[in-house]
Protein backbone atom coordinates (compact mmCIF):
# COMPACT_ATOMS: atom_id res chain seq x y z
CA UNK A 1 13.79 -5.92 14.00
CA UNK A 2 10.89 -4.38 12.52
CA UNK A 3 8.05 -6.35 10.62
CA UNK A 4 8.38 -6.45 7.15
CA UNK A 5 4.99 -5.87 4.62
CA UNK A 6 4.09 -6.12 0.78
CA UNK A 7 1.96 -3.65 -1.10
CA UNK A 8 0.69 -4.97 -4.39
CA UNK A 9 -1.24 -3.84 -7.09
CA UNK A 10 -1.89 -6.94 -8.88
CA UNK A 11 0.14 -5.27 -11.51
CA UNK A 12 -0.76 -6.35 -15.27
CA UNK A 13 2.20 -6.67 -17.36
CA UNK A 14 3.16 -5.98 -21.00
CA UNK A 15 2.17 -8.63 -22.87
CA UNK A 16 -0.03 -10.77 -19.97
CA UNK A 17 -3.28 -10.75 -18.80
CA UNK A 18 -5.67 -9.54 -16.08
CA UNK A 19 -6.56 -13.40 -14.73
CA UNK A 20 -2.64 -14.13 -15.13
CA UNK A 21 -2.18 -10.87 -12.72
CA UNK A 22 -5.02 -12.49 -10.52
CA UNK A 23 -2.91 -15.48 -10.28
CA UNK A 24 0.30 -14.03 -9.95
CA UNK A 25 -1.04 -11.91 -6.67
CA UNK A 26 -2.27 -15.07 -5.07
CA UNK A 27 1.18 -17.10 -5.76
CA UNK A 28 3.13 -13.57 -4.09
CA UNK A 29 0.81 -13.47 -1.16
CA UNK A 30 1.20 -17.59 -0.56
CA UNK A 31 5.13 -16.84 -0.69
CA UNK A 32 5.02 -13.51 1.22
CA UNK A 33 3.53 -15.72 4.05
CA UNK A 34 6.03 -18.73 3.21
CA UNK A 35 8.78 -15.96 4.24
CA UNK A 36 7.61 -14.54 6.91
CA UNK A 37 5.97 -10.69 5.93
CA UNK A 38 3.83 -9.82 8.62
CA UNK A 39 0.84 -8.24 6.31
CA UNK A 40 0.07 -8.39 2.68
CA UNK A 41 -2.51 -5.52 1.28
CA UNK A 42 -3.69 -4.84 -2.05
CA UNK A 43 -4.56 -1.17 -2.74
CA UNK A 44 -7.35 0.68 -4.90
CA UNK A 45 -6.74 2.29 -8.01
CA UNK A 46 -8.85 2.86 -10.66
CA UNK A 47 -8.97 3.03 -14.70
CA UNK A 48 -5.47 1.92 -14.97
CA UNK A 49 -4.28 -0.81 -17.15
CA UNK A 50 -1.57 -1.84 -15.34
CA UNK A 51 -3.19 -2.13 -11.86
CA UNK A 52 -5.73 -4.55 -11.56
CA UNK A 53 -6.61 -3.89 -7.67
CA UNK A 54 -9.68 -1.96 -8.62
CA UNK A 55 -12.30 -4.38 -6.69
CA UNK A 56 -10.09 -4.19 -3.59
CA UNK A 57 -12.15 -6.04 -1.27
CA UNK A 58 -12.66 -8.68 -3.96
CA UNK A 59 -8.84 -9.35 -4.52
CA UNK A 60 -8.39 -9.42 -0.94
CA UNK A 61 -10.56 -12.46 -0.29
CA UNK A 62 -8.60 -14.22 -3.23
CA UNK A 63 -5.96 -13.82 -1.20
CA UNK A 64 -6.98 -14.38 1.93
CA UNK A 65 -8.30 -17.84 0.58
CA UNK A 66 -4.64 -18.58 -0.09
CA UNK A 67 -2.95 -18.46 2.76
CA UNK A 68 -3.97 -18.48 6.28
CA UNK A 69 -1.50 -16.87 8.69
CA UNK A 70 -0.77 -13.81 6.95
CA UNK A 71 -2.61 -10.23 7.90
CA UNK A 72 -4.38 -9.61 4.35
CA UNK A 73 -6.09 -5.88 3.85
CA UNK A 74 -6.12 -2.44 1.97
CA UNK A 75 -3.02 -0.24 1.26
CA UNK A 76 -5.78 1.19 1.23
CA UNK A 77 -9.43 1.56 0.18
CA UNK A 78 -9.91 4.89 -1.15
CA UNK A 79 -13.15 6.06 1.16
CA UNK A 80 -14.67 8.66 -0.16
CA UNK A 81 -15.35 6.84 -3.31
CA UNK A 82 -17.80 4.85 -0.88
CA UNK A 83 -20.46 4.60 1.23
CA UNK A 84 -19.03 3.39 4.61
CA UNK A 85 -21.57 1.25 5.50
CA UNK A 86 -20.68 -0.37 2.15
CA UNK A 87 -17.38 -0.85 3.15
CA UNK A 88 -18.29 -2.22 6.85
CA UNK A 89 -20.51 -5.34 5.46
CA UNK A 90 -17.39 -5.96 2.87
CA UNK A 91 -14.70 -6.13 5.79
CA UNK A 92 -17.37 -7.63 7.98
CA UNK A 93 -17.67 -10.15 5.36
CA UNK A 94 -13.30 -10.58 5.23
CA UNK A 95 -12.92 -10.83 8.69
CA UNK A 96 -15.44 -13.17 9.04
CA UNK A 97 -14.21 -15.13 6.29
CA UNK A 98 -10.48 -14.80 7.66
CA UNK A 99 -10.98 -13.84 11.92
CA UNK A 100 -8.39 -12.02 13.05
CA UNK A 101 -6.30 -11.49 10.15
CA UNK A 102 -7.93 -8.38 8.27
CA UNK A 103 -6.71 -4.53 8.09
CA UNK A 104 -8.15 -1.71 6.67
CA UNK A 105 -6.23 0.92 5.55
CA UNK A 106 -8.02 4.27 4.12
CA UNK A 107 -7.10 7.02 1.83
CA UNK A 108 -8.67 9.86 0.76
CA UNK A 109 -7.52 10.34 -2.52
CA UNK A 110 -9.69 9.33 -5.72
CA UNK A 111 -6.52 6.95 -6.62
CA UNK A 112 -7.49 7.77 -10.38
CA UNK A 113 -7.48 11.18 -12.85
CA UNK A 114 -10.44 13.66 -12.09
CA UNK A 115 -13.13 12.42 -14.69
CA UNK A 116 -12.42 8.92 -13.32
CA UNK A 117 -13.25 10.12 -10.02
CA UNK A 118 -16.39 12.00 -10.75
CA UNK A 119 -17.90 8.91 -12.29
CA UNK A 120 -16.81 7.05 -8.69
CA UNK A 121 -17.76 9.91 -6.45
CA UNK A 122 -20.05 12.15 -8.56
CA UNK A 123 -19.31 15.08 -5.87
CA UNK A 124 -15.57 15.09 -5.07
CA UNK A 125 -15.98 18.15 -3.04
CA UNK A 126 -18.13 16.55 -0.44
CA UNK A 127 -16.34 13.28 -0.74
CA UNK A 128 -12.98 15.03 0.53
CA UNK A 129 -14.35 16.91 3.29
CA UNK A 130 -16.50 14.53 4.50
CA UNK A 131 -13.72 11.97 4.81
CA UNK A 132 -12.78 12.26 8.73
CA UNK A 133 -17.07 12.22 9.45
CA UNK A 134 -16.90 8.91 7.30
CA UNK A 135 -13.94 7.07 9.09
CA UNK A 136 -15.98 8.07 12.71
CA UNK A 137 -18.87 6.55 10.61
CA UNK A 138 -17.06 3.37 9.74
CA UNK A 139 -15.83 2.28 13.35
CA UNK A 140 -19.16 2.92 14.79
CA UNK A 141 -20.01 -0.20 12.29
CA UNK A 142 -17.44 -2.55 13.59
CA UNK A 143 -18.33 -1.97 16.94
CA UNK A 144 -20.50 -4.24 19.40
CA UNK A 145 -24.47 -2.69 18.75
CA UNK A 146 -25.77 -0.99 21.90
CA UNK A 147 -29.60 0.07 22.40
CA UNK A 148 -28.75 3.30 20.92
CA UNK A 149 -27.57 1.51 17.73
CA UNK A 150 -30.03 1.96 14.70
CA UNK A 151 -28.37 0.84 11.78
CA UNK A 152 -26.38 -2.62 11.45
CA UNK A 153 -23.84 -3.78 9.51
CA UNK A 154 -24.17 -7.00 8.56
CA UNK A 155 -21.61 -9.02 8.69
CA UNK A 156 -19.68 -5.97 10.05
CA UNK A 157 -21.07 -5.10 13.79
CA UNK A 158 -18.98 -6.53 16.48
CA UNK A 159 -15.54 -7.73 13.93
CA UNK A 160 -13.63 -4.59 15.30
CA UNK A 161 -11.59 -4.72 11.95
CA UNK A 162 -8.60 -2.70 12.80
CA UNK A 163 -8.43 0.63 11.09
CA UNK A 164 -5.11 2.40 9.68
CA UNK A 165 -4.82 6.06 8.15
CA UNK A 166 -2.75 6.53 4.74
CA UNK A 167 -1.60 8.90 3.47
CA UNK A 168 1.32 11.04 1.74
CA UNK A 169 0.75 14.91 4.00
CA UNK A 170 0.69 16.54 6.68
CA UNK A 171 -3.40 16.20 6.47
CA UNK A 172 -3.36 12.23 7.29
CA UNK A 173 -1.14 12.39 9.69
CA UNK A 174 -3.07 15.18 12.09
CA UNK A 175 -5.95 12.95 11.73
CA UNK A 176 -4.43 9.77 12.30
CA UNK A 177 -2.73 11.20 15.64
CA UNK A 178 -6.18 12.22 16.56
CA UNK A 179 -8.37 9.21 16.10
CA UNK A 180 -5.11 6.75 17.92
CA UNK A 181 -5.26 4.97 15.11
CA UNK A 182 -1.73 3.32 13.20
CA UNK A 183 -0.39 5.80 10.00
CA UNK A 184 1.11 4.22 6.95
CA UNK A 185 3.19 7.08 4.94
CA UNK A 186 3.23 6.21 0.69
CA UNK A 187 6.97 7.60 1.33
CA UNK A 188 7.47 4.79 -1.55
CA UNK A 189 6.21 7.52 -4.39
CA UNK A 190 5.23 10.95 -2.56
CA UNK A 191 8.10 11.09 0.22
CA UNK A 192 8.37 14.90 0.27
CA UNK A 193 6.35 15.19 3.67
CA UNK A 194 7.67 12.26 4.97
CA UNK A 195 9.40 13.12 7.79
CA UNK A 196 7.21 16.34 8.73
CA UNK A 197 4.16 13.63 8.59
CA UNK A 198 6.15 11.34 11.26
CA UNK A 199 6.59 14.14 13.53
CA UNK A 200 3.34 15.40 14.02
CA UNK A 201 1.51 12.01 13.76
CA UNK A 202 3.80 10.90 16.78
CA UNK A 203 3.60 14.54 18.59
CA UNK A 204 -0.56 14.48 18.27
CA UNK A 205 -1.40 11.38 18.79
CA UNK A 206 -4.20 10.38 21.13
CA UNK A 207 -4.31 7.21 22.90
CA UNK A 208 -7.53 5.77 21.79
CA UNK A 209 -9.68 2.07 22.45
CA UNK A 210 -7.25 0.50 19.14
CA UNK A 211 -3.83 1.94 19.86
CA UNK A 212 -2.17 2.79 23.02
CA UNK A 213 0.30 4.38 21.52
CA UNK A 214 1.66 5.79 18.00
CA UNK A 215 2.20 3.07 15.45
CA UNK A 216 3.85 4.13 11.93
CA UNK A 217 4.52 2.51 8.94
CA UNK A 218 6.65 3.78 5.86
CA UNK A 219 6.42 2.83 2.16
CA UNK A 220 9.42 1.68 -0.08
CA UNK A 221 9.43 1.05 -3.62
CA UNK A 222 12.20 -1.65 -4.72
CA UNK A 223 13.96 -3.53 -7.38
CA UNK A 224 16.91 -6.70 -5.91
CA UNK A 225 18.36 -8.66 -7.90
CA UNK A 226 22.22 -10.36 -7.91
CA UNK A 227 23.74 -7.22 -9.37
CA UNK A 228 23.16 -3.40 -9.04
CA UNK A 229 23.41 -3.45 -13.16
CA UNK A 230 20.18 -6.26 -13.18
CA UNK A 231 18.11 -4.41 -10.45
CA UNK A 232 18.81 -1.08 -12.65
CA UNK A 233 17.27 -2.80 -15.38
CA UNK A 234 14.41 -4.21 -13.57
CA UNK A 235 13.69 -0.65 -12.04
CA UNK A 236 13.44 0.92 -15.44
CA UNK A 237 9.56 -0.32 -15.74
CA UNK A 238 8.24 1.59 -12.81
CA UNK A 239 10.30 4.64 -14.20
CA UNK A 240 8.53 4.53 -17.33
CA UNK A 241 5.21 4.22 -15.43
CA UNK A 242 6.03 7.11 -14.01
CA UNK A 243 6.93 8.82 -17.08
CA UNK A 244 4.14 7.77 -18.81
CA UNK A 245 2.20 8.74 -15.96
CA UNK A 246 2.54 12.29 -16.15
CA UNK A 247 2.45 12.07 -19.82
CA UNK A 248 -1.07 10.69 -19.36
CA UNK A 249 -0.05 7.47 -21.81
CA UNK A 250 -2.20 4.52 -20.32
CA UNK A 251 -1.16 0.68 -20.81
CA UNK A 252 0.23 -2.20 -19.27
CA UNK A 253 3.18 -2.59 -17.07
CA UNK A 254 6.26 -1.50 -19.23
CA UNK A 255 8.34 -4.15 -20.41
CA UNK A 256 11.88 -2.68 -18.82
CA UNK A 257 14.56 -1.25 -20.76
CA UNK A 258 18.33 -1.42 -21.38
CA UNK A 259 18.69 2.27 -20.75
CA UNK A 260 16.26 4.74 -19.69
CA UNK A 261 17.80 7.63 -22.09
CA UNK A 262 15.92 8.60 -25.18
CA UNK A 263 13.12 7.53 -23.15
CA UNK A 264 12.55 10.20 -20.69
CA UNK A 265 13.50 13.91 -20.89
CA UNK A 266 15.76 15.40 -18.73
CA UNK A 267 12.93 16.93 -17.00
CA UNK A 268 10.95 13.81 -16.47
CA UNK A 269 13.89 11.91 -15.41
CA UNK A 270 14.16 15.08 -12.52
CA UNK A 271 11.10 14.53 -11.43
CA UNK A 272 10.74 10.33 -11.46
CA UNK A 273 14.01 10.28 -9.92
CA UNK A 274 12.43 12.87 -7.08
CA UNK A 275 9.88 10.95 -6.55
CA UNK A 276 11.30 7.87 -6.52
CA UNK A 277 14.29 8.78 -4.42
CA UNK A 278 13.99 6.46 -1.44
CA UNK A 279 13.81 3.53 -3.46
CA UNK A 280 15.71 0.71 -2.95
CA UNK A 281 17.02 -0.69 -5.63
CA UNK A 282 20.66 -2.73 -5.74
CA UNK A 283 21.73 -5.96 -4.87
CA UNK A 284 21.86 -7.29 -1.23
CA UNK A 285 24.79 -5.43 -0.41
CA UNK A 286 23.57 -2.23 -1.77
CA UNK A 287 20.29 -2.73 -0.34
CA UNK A 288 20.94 -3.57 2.76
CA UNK A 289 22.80 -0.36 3.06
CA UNK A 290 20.48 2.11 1.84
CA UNK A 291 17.24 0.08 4.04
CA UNK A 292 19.07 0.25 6.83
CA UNK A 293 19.48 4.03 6.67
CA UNK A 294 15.63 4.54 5.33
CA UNK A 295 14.91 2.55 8.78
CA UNK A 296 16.98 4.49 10.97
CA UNK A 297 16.22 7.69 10.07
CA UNK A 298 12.37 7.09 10.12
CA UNK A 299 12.65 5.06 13.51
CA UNK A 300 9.81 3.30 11.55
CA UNK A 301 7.65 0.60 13.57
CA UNK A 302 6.78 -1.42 9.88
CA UNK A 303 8.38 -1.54 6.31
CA UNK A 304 6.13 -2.22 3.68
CA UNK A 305 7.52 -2.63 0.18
CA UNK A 306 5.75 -2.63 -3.56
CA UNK A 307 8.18 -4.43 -6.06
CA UNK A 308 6.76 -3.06 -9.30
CA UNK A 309 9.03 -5.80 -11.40
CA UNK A 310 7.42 -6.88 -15.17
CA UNK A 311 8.84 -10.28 -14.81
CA UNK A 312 7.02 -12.05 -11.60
CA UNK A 313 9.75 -14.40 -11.21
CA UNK A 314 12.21 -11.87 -10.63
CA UNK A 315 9.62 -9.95 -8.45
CA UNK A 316 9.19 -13.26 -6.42
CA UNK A 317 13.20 -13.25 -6.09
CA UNK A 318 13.17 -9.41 -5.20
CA UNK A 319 10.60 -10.17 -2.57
CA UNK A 320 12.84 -13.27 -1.38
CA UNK A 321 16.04 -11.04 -1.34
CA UNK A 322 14.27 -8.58 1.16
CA UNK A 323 13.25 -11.04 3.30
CA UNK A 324 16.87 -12.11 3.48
CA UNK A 325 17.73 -8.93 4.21
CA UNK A 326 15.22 -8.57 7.29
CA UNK A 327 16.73 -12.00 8.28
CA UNK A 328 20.51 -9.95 8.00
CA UNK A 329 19.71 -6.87 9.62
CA UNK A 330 17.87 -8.58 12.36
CA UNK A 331 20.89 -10.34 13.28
CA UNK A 332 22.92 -7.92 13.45
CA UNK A 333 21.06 -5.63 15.36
């Protein structure tokens, strides 16, 4: 059976607060780890209400101060907004806080809207192209110094974090297949490329001093609860975050609804629903049904699930229900 993950946001709900969302990620990650989950990772997103996971690196030591089996990293950090020496001495600084229990997953994206991003990157032409010079960059800073070696990360040098390529194209996964390093597909909100990325990461990857050989891990976006009626209902928060997404209406983490019509147009509910189509939302029965396809199709080596829920105790029980199902399906196989 294949390890199961959690992405979180450190999502801010309707009508709660940004140290109650603190507090909420730290009491997920301690349970995450209480159940098993093999990672937990917090990703980077910017000038959005509802996420509070802007100071990644930050969050991540919260969490990493909670628990103390559990991998804890980025889903991901968003690179070009950064200098990566920057980011060595902060994941120098994790793993030496936490040894052998810190990832670091990169993007490329701005994870934000354009005028966002040019106050992050100030050139987001250079930041995007020099993104594959400035992962190269970033594992030279891990690694042990030689005599050659002229500028040091510190903490950083010699922690060999473990590096992972996100992504949602065709883009990510050519480069992750070159560098040999593990791919993690956002198939949970983008999964048109999906299987297109899978193939070529696997078909170009290149053995390298991290990976032996290709490593991929596929996004899900989920809702379980006892019935398929009360998942439904849970679900219908991240639909109107996507809704109010592309309608560019910023606030907290929807309260959900008892019906998502008169909400959404019938165009917006064609393209949340397309975007949102491998979700997997249900109860056990239907979940277990529709994951076990997702998995079989992908031939995915890691699952790692966001459970955008408003109320946290029935995000807790979502995250319990999966892990039950993971218990199930590994069982059976």
């Amino acid at each position: 059976m294949i390890p199961f993950s959690i992405l979180d946001l450190s999502t801010v709900s309707e009508g709660s607060t940004i140290p109650e969302s603190f507090e909420n990620t730290r009491q997920m990650a301690k349970r995450a780890e209480e159940l098993g989950y093999n990672r937990f990772w917090l990703a980077e997103h910017h000038g959005m209400p509802a996420v509070a996971s802007a100071a990644t690196a930050v969050l991540i030591g919260h969490v990493g101060a909670a628990t103390s089996r559990i991998r804890v990293g980025s889903g991901g950090i968003m690179l070009p907004n950064h200098s990566p020496l920057v980011i060595a001495e902060q994941f120098g600084t994790l793993a030496s806080l936490f040894p052998g229990r810190v990832d670091l997953g990169l993007g490329r994206a701005p994870g934000t809207d354009m005028r966002t991003a040019r106050a992050l990157r100030r050139d987001l032409e250079a930041g995007a192209q020099g993104y594959p010079n400035d992962v190269i960059e970033l594992q030279a800073y891990f690694a042990p110094p030689t005599p050659e070696t002229q500028i040091l990360a510190v903490p950083g040098y010699g922690t060999n974090v473990p590096l992972w390529i996100l992504g949602s194209s065709h883009y990510s996964a050519h480069l992750a297949g070159m560098l040999g390093l593990p791919y993690a597909f956002a198939s949970h909100f983008a999964p048109d490329d999906l299987f297109g990325a899978l193939e070529i990461y696997r078909e170009r990857f290149q053995p390298s001093a991290q990976l032996d050989q290709p490593y991929a891990m596929v996004g899900i976006m989920g809702a379980i609860a006892p019935t398929d009626e009360e998942a439904a209902y849970h679900f219908t928060s991240s639909q109107q975050q996507f809704v109010n997404l592309r309608r560019n209406v910023r606030g907290p983490f929807p309260k959900p609804l008892k019906s998502m019509d008169g909400f959404w147009s019938e165009q917006e509910r064609f393209g949340v629903d397309h975007s949102l189509r491998l979700a997997v939302v249900g109860s056990p029965a239907t979940a277990e049904a529709k994951l076990t396809k997702f998995l079989t199709d992908t031939g995915a080596d890691e699952l790692i699930i966001s459970t955008p829920i408003h109320d946290f105790g029935a995000r807790l029980r979502s995250i319990e229900y999966f892990a039950g199902l993971g218990d199930v399906m590994q069982k059976a196989a």
